[in-house]
Every structure is written in structure tokens, then in C-alpha cells.
N, C-alpha and C. Protein backbone atom coordinates (compact mmCIF):
# COMPACT_ATOMS: atom_id res chain seq x y z
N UNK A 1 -23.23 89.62 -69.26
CA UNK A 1 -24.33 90.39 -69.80
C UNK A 1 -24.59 91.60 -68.91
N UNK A 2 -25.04 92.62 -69.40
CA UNK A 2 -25.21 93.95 -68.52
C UNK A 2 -26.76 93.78 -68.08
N UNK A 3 -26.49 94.75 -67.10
CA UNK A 3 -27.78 95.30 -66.56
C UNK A 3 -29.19 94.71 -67.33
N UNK A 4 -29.30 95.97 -68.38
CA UNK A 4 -30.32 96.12 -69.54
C UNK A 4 -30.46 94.69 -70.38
N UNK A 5 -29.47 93.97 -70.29
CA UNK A 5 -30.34 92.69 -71.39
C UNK A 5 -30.69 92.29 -70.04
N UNK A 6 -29.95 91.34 -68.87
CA UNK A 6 -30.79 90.89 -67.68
C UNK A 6 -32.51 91.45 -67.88
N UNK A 7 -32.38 92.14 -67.83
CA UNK A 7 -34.11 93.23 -67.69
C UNK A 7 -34.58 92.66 -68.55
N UNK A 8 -34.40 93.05 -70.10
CA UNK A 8 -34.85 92.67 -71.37
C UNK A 8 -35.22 91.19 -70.99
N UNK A 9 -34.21 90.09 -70.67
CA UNK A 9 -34.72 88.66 -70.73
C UNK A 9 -35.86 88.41 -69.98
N UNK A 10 -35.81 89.11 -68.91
CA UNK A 10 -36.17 88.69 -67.50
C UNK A 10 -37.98 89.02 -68.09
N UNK A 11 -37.98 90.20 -69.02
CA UNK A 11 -39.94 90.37 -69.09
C UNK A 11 -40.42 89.96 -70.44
N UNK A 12 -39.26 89.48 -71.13
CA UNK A 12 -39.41 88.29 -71.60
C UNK A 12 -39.74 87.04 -71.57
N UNK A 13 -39.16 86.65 -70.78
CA UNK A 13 -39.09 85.03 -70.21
C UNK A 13 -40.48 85.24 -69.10
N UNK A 14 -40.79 86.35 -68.92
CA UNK A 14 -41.97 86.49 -67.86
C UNK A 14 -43.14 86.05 -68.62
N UNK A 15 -43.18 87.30 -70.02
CA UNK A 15 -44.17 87.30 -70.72
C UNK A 15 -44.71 86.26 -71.63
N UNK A 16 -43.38 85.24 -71.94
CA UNK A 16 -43.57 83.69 -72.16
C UNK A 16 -44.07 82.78 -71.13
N UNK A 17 -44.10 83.08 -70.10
CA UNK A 17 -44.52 82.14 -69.03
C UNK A 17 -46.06 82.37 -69.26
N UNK A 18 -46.60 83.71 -68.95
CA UNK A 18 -48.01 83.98 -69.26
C UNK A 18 -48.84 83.51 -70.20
N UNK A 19 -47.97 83.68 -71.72
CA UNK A 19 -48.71 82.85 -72.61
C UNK A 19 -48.58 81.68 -72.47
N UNK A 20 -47.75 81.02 -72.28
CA UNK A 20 -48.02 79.45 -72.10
C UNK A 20 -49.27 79.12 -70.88
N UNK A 21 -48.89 79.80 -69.74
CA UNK A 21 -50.36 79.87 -68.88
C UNK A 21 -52.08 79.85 -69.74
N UNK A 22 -51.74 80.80 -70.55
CA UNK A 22 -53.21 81.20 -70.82
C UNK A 22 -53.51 80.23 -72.05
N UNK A 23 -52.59 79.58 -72.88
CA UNK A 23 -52.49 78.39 -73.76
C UNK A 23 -52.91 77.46 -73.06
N UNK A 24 -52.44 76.58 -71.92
CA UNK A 24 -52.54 75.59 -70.93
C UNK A 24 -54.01 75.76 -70.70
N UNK A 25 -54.61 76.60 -69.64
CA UNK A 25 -55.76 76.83 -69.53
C UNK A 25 -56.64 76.97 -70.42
N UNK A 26 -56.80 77.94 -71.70
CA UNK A 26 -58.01 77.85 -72.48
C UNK A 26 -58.12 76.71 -73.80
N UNK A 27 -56.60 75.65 -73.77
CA UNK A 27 -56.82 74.78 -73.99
C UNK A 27 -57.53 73.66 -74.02
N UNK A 28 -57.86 73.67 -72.94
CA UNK A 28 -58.20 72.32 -72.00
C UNK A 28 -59.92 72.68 -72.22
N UNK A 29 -60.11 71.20 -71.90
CA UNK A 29 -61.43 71.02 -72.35
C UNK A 29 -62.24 72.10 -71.03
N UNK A 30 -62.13 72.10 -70.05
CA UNK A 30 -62.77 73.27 -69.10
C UNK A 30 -62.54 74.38 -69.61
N UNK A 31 -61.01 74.82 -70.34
CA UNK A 31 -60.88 76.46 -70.78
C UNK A 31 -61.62 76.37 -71.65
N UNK A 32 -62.19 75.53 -72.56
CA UNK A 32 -62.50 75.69 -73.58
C UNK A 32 -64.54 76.70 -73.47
N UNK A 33 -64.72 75.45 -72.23
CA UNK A 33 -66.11 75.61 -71.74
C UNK A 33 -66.42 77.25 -70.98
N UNK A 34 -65.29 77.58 -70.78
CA UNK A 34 -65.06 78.85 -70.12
C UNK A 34 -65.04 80.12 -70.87
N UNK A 35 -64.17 80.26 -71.90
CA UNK A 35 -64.13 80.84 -73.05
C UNK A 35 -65.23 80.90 -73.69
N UNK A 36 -65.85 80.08 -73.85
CA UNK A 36 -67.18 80.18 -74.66
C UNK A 36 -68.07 80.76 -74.03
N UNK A 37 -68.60 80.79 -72.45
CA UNK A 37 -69.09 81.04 -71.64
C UNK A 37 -68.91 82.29 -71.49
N UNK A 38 -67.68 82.99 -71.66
CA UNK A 38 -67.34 84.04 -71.48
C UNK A 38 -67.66 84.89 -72.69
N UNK A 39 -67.47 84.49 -73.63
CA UNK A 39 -67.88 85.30 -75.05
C UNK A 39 -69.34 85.16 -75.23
N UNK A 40 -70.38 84.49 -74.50
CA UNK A 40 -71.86 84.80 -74.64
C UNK A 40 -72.03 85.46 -73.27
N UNK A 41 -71.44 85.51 -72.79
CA UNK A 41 -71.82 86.73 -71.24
C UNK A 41 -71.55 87.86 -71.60
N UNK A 42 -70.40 88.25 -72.61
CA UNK A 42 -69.99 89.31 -72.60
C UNK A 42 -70.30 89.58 -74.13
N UNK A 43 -71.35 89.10 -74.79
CA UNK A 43 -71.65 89.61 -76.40
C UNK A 43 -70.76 89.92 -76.94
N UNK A 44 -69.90 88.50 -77.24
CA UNK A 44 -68.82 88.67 -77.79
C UNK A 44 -69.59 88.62 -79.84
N UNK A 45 -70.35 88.08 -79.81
CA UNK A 45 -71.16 87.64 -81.11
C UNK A 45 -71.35 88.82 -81.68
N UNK A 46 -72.14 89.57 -80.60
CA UNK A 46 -73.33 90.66 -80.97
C UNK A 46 -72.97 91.95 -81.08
N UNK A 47 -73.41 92.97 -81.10
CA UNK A 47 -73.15 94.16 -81.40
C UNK A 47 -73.21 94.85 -79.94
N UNK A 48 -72.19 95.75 -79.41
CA UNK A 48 -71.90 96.77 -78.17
C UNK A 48 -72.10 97.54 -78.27
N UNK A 49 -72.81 98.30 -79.78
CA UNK A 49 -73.61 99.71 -79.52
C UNK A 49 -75.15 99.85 -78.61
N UNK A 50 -74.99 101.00 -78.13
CA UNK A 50 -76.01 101.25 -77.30
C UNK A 50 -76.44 102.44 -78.06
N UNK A 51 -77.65 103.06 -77.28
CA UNK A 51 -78.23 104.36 -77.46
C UNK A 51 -77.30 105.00 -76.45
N UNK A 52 -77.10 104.67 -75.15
CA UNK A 52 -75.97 104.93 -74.00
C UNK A 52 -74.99 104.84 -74.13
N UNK A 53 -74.28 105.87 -74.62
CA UNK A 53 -72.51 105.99 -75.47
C UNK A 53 -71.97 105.31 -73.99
N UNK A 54 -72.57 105.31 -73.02
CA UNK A 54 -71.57 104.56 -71.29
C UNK A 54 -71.69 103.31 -71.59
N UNK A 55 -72.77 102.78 -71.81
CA UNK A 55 -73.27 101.65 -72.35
C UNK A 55 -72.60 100.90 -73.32
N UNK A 56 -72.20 101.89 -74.40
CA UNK A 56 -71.16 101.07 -75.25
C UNK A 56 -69.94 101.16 -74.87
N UNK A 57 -69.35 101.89 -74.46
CA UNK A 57 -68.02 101.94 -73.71
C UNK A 57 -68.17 100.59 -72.70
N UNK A 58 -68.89 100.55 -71.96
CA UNK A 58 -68.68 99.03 -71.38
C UNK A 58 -68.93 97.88 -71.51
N UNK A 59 -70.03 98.04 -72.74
CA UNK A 59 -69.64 96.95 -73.47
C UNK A 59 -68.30 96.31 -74.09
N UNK A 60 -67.66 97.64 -74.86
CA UNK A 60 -66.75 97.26 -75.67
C UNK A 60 -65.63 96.94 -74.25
N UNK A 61 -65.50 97.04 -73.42
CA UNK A 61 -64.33 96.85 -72.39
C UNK A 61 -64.64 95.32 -71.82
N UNK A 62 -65.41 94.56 -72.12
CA UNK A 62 -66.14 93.51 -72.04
C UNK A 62 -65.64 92.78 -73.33
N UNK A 63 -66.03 93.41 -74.20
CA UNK A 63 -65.34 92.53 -75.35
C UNK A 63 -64.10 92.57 -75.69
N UNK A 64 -63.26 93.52 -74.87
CA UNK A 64 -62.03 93.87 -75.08
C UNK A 64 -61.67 92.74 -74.32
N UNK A 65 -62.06 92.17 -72.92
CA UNK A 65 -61.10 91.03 -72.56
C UNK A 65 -60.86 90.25 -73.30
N UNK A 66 -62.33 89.46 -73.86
CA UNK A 66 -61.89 88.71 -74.83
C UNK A 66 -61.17 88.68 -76.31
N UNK A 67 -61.12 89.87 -76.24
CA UNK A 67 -60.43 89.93 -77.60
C UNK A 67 -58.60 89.84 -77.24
N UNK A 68 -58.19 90.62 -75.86
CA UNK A 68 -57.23 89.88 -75.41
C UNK A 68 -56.64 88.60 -74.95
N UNK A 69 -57.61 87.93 -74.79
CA UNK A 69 -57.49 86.35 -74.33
C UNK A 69 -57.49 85.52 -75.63
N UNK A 70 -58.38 86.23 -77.10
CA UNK A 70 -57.86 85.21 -78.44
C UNK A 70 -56.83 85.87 -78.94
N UNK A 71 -55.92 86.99 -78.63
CA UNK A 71 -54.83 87.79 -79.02
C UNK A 71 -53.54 86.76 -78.29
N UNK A 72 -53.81 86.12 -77.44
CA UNK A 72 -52.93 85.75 -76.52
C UNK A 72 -52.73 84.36 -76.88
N UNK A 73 -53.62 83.68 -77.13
CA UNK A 73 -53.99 82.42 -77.71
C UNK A 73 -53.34 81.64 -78.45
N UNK A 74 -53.33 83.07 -79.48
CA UNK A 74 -52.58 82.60 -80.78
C UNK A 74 -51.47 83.41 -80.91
N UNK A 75 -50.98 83.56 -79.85
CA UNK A 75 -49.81 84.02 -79.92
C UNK A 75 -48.11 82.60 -80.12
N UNK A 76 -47.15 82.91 -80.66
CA UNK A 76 -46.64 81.78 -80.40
C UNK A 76 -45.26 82.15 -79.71
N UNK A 77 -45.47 81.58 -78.38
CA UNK A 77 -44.67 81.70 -77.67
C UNK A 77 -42.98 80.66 -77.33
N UNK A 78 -42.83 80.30 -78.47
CA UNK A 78 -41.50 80.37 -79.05
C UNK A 78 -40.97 81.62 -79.38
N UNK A 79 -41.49 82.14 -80.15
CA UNK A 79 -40.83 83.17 -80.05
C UNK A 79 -40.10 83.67 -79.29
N UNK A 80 -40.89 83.67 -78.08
CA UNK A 80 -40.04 84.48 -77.03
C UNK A 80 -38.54 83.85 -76.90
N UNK A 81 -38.44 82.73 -77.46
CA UNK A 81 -37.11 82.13 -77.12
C UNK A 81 -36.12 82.71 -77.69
N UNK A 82 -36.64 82.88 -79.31
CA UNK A 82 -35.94 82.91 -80.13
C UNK A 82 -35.68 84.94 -79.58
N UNK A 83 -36.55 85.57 -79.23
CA UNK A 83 -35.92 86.81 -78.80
C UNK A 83 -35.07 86.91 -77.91
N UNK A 84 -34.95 86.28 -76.78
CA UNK A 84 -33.86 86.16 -75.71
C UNK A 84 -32.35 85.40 -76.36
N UNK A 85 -32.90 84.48 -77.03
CA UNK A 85 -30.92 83.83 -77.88
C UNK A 85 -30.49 84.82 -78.61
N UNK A 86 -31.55 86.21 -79.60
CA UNK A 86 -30.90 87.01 -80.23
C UNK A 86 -30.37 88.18 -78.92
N UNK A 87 -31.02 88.27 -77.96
CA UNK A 87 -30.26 89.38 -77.08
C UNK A 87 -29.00 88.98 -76.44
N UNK A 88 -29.12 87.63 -76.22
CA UNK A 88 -27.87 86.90 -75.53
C UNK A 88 -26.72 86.89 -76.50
N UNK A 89 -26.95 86.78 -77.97
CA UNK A 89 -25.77 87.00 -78.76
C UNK A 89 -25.72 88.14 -79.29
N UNK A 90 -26.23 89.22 -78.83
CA UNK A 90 -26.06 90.74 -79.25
C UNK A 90 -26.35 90.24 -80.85
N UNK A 91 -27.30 90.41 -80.96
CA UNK A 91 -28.24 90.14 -82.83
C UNK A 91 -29.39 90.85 -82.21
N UNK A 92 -30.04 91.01 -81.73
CA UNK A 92 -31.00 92.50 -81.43
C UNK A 92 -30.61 93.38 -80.42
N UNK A 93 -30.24 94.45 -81.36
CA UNK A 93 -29.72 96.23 -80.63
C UNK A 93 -31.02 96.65 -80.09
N UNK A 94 -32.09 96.21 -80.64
CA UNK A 94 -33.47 97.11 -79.99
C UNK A 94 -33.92 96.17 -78.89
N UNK A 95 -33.07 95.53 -77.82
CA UNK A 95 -33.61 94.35 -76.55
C UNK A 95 -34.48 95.49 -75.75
N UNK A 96 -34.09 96.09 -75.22
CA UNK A 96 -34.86 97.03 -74.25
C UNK A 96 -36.33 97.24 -74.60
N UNK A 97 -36.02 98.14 -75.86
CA UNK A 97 -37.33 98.63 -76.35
C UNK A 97 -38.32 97.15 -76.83
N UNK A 98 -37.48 96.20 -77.10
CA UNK A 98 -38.81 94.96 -77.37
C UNK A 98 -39.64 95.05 -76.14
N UNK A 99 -38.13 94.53 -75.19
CA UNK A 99 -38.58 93.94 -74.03
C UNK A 99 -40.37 94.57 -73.08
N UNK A 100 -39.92 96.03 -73.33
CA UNK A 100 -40.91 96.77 -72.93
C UNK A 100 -42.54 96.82 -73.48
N UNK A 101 -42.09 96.23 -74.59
CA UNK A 101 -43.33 96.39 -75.46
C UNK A 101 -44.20 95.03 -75.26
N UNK A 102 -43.35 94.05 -74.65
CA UNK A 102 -44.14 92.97 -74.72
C UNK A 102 -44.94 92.80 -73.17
N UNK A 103 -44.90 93.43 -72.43
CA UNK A 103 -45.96 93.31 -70.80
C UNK A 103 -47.32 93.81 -71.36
């Protein structure tokens, strides 16, 4: 295998490790307690407009974590498998450009 798939697998197989991390953890009956905790600290419910356009800007960067952490969630990280067996048998020409897109 060249250079460029090595790479391709490698932030692949990274970026599968992460989701399974963040699966593992907000699984579990503590992630669970955490997550929730986290979406009423950070008005995940409620509305992030302010009269203070700064105000809503940091709100919404607040609700942006969490909206990355249920983005991640339900992510299914098989996949990632199934993208690394198609780069390993040359069945995806676009490995690089995935690869990049998924950090």
C-alpha cells in the first residue's frame, strides 16, 4: 500500500476509535447522567437568543458542543471499517479526500 492510503487508514481507524470512545462513555449509565447535565447547563432545551448578539454567539457555541456529542452518538462506527476494506482493495479512488473529511 502507498504512502496516501497508510494516511487515509490511519485517520480513519483514529476517527473510529473516538467514536467508539464517546459511544462507551455517554452510554453508560454515568454518561448518560452527564449528558443530561450538560444539555440543562448549557440550554440545550431553550432558546440562545439574546438581546446581546455576544450573548447569543455563546450561547449557541454551548449548544454547539452538544449538538456535536449527539452527532457523534449516532454515528455508526462500522462504517469506518467498511471504509478502510474499500481503500485496502482500491474500491474507493476518493481515500484521501474521505480520510480528511472525517477529523
Amino acid at each position: 500500500m502507498n504512502e496516501e492510503k497508510d494516511q487515509a487508514i490511519d485517520v480513519i481507524t483514529r476517527r473510529r476509535e473516538v467514536v467508539s470512545a464517546y459511544q462507551r462513555m455517554f452510554d453508560s449509565p454515568e454518561g448518560q447522567i452527564v449528558l443530561h447535565d450538560m444539555m440543562k447547563a448549557f440550554n440545550f432545551f431553550g432558546t440562545s437568543a439574546s438581546q446581546d448578539p455576544y450573548e447569543t454567539h455563546f450561547n449557541e457555541g454551548q449548544r454547539s458542543v452538544i449538538l456535536t456529542i449527539l452527532g457523534v452518538l449516532k454515528t455508526d462506527s462500522e462504517k469506518y471499517a467498511k471504509h478502510i476494506q474499500n481503500i485496502k482493495e482500491n474500491q474507493d479512488v476518493n481515500y484521501f479526500n474521505y480520510a480528511e473529511n472525517t477529523k
